[in-house]
Structures are given as structure tokens and as C-alpha cells.
C-alpha atoms as a PDB file:
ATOM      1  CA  UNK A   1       8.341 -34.603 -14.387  1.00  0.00           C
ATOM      2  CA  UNK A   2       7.616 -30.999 -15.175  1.00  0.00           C
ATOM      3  CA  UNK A   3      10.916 -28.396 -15.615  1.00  0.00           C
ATOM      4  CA  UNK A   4      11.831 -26.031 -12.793  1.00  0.00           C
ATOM      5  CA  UNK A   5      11.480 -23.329 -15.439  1.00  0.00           C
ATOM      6  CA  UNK A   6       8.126 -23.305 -16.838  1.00  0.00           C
ATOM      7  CA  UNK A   7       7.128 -21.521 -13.749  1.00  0.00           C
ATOM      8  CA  UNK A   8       3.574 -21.893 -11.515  1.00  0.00           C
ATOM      9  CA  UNK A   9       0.664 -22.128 -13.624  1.00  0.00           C
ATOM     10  CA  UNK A  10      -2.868 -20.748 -12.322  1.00  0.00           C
ATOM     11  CA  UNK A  11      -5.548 -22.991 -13.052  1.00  0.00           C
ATOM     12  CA  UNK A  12      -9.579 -22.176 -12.076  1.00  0.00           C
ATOM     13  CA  UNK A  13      -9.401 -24.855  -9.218  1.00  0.00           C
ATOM     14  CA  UNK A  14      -6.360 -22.336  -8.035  1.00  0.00           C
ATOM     15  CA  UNK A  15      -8.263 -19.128  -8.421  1.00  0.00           C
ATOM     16  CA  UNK A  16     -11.683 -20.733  -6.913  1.00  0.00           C
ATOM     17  CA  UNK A  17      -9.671 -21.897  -3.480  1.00  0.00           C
ATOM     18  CA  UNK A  18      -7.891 -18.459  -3.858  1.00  0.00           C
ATOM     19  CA  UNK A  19     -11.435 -16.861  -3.512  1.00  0.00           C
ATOM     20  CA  UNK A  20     -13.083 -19.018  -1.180  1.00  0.00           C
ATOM     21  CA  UNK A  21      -9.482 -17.832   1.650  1.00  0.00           C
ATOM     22  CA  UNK A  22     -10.298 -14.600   0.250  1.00  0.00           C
ATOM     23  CA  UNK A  23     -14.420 -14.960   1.377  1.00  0.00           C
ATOM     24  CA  UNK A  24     -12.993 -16.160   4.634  1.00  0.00           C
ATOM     25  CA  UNK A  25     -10.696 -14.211   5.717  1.00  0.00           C
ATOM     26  CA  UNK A  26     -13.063 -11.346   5.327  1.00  0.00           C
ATOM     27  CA  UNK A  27     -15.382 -13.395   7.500  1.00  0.00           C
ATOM     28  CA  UNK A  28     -13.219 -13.865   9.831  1.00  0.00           C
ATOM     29  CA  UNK A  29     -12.348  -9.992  10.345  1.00  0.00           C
ATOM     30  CA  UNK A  30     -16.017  -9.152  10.433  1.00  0.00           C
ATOM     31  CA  UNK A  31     -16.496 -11.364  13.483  1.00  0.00           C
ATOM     32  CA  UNK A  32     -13.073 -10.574  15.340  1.00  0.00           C
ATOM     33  CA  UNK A  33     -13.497  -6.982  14.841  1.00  0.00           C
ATOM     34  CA  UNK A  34     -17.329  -7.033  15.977  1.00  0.00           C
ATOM     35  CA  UNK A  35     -15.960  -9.250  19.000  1.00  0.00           C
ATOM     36  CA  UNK A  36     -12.801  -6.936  19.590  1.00  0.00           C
ATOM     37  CA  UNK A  37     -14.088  -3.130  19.498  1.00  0.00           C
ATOM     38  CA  UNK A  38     -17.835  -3.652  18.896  1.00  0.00           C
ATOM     39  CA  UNK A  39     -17.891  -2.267  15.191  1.00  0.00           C
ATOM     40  CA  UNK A  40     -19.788  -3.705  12.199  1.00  0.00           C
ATOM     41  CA  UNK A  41     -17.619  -4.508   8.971  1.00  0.00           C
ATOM     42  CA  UNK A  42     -19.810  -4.719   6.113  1.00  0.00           C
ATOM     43  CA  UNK A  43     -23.058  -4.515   5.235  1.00  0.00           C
ATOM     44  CA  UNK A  44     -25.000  -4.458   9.104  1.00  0.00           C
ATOM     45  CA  UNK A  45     -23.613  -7.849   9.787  1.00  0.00           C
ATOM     46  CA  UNK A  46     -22.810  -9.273  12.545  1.00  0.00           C
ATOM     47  CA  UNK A  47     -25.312  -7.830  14.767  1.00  0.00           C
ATOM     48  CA  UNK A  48     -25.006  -9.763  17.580  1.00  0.00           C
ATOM     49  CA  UNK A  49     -21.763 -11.702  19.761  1.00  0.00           C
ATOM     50  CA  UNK A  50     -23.768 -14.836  18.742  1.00  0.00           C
ATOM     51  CA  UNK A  51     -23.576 -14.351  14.626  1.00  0.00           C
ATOM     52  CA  UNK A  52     -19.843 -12.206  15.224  1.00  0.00           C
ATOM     53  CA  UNK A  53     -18.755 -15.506  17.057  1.00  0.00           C
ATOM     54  CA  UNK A  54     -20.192 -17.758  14.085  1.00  0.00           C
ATOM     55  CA  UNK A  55     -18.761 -15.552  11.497  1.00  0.00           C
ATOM     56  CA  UNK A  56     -15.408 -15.791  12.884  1.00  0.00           C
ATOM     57  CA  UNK A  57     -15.583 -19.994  13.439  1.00  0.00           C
ATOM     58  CA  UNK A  58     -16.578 -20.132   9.627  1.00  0.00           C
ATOM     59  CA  UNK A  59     -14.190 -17.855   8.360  1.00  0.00           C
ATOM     60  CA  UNK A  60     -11.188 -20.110  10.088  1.00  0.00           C
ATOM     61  CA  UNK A  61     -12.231 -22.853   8.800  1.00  0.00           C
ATOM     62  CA  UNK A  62     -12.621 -21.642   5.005  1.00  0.00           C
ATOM     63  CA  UNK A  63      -9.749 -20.148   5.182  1.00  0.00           C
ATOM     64  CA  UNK A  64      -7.871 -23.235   7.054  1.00  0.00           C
ATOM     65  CA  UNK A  65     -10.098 -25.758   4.551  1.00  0.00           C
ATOM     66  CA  UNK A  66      -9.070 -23.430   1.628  1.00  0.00           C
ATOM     67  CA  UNK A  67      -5.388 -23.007   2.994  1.00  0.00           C
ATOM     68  CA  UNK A  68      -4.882 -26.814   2.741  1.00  0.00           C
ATOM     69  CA  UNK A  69      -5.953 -27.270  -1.146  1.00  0.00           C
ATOM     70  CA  UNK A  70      -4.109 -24.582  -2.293  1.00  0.00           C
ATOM     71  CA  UNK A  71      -1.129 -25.972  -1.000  1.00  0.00           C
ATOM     72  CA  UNK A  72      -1.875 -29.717  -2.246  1.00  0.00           C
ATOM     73  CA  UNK A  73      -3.090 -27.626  -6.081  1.00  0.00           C
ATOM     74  CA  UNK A  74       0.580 -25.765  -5.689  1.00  0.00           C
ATOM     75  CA  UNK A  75       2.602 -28.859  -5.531  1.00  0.00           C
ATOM     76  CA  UNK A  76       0.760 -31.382  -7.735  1.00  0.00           C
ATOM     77  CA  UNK A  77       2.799 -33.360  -9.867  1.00  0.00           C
ATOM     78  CA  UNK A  78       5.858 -31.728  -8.715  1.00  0.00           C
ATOM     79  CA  UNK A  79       8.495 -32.071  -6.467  1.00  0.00           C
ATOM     80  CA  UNK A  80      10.192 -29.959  -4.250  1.00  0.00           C
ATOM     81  CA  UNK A  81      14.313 -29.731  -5.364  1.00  0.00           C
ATOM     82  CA  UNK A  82      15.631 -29.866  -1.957  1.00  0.00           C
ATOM     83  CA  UNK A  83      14.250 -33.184  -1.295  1.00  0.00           C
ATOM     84  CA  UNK A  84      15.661 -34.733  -4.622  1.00  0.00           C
ATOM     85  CA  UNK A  85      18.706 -34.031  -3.970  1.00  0.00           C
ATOM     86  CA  UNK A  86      20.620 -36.775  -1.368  1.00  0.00           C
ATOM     87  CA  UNK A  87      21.091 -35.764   2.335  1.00  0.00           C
ATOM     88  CA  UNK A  88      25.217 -35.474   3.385  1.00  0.00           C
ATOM     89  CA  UNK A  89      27.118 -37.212   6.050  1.00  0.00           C
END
């Protein structure tokens, strides 16, 4: 079991799923604000409510896929402290 005080370590898997929420979230804004007030983010794209409603599907679910392994890469191999300690009456 790994010490409470050698702290979090960042390894590449981290900083790749770190990226890949990154690349979605800034999908996701491109199609919500194209959807919301009709303006383009970046780079001419979306162009239509069609690609602005894609770009915001995919973007949720990178972020929600990329969400859910950074969470199981944070607690590999350790243990959260308030669960090792025993419940009181």
C-alpha cells in the first residue's frame, strides 16, 4: 500500500485522459454556443444545427468517457482513508 504522503503522481495515461476532457469540453462549447446564440467558436465550425448538435453529443461523451478514467487512473492502487477506518455505533 502506497503512503498518504508521497502525494498524486501524473503519469502520461493521466495527462492523455486530461487532454482528451480538455478536446471535449471545447467540443462541447462549440456546439452549445452555436445552438444557444447562433455564434461560431473556432475555426468556421459548426456551420449548421445538424454538425453544432453532433459536436455537442461527442463532446459529452469524451468528456463523460474521459471523466470516468481519470477517476479510476486517480485512485489506482490506493485507498481512500475514510473507508479504512471502522464505521461507529
Amino acid at each position: 500500500m502506497q503512503s498518504a504522503s508521497r502525494g498524486f503522481r501524473v503519469t502520461p495515461r493521466l495527462l492523455l485522459w486530461l487532454v482528451l476532457d480538455l478536446v471535449g469540453m471545447v467540443l462541447f462549447a462549440g456546439g452549445a454556443l452555436y445552438l444557444a446564440a447562433g455564434q461560431v467558436l473556432f475555426l468556421r465550425l459548426p456551420t449548421t444545427l445538424i454538425e453544432a448538435a453532433v459536436l455537442l453529443v461527442a463532446g459529452g461523451l469524451l468528456m463523460l468517457v474521459a471523466a470516468a478514467n481519470l477517476l479510476r487512473e486517480g485512485f489506482s492502487g490506493r485507498t481512500v482513508q475514510a473507508l479504512d477506518k471502522p464505521l461507529r455505533d
